[in-house]
Protein backbone atom coordinates (compact mmCIF):
# COMPACT_ATOMS: atom_id res chain seq x y z
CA UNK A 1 57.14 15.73 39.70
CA UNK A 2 54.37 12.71 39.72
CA UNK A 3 52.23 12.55 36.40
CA UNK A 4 48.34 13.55 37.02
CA UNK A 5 47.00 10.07 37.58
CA UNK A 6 45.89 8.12 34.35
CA UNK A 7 48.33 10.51 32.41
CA UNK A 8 50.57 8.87 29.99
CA UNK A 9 53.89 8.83 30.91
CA UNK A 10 55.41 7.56 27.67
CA UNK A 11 53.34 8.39 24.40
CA UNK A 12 54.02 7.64 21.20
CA UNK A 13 51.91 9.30 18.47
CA UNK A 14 51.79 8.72 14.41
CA UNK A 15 55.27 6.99 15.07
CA UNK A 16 56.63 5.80 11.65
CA UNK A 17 59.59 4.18 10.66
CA UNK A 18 60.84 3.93 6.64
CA UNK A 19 63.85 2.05 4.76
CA UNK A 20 63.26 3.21 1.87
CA UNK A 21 60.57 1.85 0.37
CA UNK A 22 59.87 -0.36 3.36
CA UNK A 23 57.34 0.84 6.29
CA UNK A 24 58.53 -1.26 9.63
CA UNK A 25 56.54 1.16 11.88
CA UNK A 26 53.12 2.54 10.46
CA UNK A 27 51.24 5.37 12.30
CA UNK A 28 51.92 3.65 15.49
CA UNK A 29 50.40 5.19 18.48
CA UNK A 30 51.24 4.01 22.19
CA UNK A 31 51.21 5.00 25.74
CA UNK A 32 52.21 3.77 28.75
CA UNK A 33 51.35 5.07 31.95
CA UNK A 34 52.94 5.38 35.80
CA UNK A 35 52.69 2.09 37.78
CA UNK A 36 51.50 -0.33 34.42
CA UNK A 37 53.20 -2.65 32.72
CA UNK A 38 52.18 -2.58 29.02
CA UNK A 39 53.12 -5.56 26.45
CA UNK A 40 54.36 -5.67 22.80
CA UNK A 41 53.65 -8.72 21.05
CA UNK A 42 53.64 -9.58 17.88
CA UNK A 43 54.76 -12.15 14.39
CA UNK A 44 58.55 -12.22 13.78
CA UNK A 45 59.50 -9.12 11.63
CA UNK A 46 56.21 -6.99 12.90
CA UNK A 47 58.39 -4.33 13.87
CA UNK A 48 58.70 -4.56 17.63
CA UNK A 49 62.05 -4.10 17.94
CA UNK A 50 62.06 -1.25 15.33
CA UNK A 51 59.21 0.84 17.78
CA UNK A 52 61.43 0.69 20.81
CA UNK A 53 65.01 1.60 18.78
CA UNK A 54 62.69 4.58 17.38
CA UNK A 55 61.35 5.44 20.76
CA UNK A 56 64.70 5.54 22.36
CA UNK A 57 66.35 7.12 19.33
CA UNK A 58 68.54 4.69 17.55
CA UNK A 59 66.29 4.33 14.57
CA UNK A 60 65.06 7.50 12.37
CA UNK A 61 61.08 7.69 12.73
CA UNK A 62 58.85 10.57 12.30
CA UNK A 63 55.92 11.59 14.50
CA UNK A 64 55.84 12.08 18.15
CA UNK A 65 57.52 10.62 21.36
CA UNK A 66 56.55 11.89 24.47
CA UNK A 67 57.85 11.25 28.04
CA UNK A 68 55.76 12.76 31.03
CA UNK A 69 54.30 15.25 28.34
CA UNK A 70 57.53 16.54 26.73
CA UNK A 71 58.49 16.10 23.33
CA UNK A 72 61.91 14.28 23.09
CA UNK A 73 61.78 12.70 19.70
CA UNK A 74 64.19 15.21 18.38
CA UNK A 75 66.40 14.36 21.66
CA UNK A 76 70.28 11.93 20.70
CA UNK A 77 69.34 8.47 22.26
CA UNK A 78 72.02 9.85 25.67
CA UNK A 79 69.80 12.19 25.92
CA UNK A 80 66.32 10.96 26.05
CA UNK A 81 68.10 8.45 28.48
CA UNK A 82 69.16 10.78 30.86
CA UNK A 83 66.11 12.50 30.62
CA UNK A 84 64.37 9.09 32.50
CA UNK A 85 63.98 6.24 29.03
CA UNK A 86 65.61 3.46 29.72
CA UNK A 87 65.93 0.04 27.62
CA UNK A 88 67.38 -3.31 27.60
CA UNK A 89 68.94 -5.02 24.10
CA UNK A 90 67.87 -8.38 23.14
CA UNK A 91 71.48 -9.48 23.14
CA UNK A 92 72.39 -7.91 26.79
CA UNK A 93 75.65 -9.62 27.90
CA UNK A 94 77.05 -8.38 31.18
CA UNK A 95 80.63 -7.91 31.33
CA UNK A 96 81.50 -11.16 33.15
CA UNK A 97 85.05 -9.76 34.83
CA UNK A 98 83.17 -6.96 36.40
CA UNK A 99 81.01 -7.67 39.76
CA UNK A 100 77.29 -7.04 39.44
CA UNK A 101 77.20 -3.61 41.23
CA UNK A 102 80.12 -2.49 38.91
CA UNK A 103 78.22 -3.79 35.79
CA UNK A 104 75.76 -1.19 37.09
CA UNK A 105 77.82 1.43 37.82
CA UNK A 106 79.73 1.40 33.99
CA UNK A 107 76.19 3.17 32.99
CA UNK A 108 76.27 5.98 35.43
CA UNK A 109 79.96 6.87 35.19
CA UNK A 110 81.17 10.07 35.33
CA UNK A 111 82.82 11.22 32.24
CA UNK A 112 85.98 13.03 31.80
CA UNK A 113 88.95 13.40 34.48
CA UNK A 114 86.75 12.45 37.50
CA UNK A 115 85.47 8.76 35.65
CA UNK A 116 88.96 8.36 35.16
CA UNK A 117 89.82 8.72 38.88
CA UNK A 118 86.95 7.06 40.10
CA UNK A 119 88.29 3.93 37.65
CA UNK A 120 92.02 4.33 39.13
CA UNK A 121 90.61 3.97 42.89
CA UNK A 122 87.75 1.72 42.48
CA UNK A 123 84.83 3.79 42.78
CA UNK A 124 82.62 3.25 39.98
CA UNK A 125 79.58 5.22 41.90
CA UNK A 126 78.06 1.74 42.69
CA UNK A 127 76.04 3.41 45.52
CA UNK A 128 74.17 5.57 42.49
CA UNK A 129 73.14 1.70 41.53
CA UNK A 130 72.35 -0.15 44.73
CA UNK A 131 68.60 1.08 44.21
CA UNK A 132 67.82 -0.20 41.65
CA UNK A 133 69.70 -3.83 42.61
CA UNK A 134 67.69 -3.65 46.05
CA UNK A 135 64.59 -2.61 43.77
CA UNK A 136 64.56 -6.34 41.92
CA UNK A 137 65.45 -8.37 44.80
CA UNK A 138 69.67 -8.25 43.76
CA UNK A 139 70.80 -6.69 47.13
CA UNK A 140 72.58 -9.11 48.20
CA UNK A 141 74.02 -9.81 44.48
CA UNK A 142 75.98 -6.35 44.32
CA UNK A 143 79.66 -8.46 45.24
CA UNK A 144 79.12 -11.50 43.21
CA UNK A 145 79.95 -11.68 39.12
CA UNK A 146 77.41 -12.86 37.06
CA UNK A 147 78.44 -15.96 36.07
CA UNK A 148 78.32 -16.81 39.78
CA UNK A 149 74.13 -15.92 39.40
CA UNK A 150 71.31 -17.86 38.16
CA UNK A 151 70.32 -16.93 34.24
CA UNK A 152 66.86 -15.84 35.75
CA UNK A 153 69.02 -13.47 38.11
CA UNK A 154 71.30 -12.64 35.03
CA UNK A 155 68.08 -11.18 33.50
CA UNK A 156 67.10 -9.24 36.41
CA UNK A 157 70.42 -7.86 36.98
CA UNK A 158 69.97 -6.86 32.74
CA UNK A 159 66.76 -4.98 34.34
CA UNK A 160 68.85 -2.98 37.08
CA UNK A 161 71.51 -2.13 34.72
CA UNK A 162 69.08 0.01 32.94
CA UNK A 163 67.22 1.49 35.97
CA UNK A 164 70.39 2.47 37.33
CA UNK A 165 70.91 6.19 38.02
CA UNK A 166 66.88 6.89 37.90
CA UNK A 167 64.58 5.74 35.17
CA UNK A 168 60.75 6.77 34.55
CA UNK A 169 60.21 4.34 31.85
CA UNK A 170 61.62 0.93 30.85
CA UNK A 171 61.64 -0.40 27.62
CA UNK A 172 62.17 -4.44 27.92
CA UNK A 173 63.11 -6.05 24.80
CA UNK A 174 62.81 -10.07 24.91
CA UNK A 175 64.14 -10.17 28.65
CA UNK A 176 62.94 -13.72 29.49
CA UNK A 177 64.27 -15.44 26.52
CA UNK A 178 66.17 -18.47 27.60
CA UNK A 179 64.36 -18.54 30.61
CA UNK A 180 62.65 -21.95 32.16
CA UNK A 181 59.11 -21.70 33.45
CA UNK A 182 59.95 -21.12 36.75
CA UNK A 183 62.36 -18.57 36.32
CA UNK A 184 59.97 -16.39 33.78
CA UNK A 185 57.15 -16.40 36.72
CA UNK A 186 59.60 -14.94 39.37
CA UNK A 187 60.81 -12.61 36.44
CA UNK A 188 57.66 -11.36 36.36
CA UNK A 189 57.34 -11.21 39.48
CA UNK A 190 59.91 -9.01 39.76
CA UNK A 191 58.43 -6.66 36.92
CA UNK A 192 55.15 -6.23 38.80
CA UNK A 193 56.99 -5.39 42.08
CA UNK A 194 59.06 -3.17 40.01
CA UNK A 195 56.03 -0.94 38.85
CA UNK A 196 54.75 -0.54 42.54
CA UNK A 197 57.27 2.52 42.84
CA UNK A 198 55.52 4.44 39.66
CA UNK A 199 57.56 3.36 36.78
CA UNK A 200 56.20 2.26 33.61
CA UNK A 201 57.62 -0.82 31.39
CA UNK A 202 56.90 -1.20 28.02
CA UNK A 203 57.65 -5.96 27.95
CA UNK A 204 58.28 -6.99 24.62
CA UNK A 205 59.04 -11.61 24.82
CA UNK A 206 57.73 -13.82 22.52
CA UNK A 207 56.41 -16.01 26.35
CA UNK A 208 52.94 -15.37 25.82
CA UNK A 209 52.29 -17.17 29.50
CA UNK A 210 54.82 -14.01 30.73
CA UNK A 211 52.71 -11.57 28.46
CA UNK A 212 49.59 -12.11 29.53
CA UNK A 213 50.01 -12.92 33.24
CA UNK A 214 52.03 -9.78 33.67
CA UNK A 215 50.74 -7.04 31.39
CA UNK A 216 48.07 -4.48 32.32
CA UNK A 217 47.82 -4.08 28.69
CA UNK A 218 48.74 -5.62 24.97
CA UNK A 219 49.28 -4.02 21.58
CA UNK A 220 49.67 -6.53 18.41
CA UNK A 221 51.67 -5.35 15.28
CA UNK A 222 51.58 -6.78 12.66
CA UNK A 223 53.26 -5.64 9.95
CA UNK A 224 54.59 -2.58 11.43
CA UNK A 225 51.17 -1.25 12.62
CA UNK A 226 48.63 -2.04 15.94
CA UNK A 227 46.05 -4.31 14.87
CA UNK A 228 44.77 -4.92 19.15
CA UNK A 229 45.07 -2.83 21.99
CA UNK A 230 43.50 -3.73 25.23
CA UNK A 231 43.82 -6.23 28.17
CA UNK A 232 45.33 -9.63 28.01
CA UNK A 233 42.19 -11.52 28.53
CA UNK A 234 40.43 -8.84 25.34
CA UNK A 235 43.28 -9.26 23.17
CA UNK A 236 43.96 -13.03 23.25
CA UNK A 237 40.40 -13.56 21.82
CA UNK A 238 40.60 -10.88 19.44
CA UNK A 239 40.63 -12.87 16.09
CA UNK A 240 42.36 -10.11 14.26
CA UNK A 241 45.29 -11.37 16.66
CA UNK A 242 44.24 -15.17 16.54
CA UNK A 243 44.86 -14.93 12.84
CA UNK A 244 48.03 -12.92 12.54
CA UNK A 245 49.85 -14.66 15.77
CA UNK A 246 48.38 -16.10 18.52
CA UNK A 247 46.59 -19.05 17.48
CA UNK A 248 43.79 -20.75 18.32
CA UNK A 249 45.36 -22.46 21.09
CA UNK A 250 46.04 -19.51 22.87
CA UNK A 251 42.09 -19.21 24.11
CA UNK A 252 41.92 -22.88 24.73
């Protein structure tokens, strides 16, 4: 069902995250909504990371996590994945002896006798992940391995991997890094034909140029809480963010 435009379709209220005695997420409150990309940005150690393993479920947090208005913060990670959350990992390898529609297809595998089969005859239910290849420009990438692909179409194909088999909201952690110049602009590229269809993406990369151009909106942590929240052009003068990470060369 579409979200009420304007809703949020991934929220994130009084998130916190504790190790012990140390607070890496503080009272963090985020949303993203249908059609917007929304960036993450912040000094080494602020926590970024942390928010989305807490969001998706891999790290303990309290408070609330919301996706298209329902509570899933007490939801395993599987879960809250199948129930449209997707993310990438900073260290995403593909598996390079597996074709790019198959590296797809490993995260929409049926379990149980009928994965098994599928394995044994070579249907991996790549047709469950062609969408989401055709949906970043990878169509005609589905045959190939990845080591036969560009690293800028490595990345995308990183994207797809978690799209595949329907997403609402995409979490991307650090998805350009490695990436030249060129290939960051068509990534993002990509990313803001991606929202077109209604998803949201939550872009967390330490490319400010990426950040900035792309994004609808940033939030700065610092220190495990949001110090700025608003649009690129707002937040890169906001001296509050100057101080703890931007620089003044980043207004220049």
């Amino acid at each position: 069902m579409p979200m009420p435009e304007n809703e949020p379709l991934l929220e994130t209220r009084g998130l916190t995250v504790r190790y012990g005695g140390v607070v890496a997420n503080d009272d963090v409150d985020l949303t993203v909504r249908a059609g917007e990309v929304v960036g993450l940005i912040g000094p080494n150690g602020a926590g970024k990371t942390t928010l989305v393993d807490a969001v998706t479920g891999f790290a303990p947090s309290t408070g609330e996590v919301l996706l298209a208005g329902r509570r899933i913060d007490r939801l395993s990670p599987h879960r809250r994945r199948r129930a449209g959350l997707a993310r990438t990992w900073q260290a995403g390898e593909l598996f390079g002896d597996l074709t790019v529609a198959d590296n797809l297809a490993v995260t929409t595998q049926r379990r149980g006798v009928g994965g098994l089969v599928a394995d044994m005859f070579g249907r991996r239910g790549t047709a469950a992940a062609d969408p989401a290849l055709e949906l970043l420009g990878l169509g005609d990438c589905a045959a190939r391995r990845p080591d036969e692909l560009s690293l800028g179409r490595q990345k995308l194909v990183g994207v797809a991997r978690a799209l595949a088999g329907g997403s609402r909201v995409v979490l991307l952690d650090e998805p350009a890094a490695g990436l030249d110049t060129d290939e960051s602009v068509a990534f993002g590229a990509e990313v803001r034909s991606m929202v077109e269809t209604g998803l949201g993406v939550l872009l967390i990369d330490h490319d400010m140029n990426l950040v900035l151009d792309v994004c609808d909106r940033v939030y700065v942590l610092d220190f495990g809480r949001v110090i700025a929240c608003g649009p690129p052009d707002e937040v890169r003068r906001d001296p509050a963010v100057i101080t703890a990470y931007l620089g003044a060369e980043a207004i220049a």
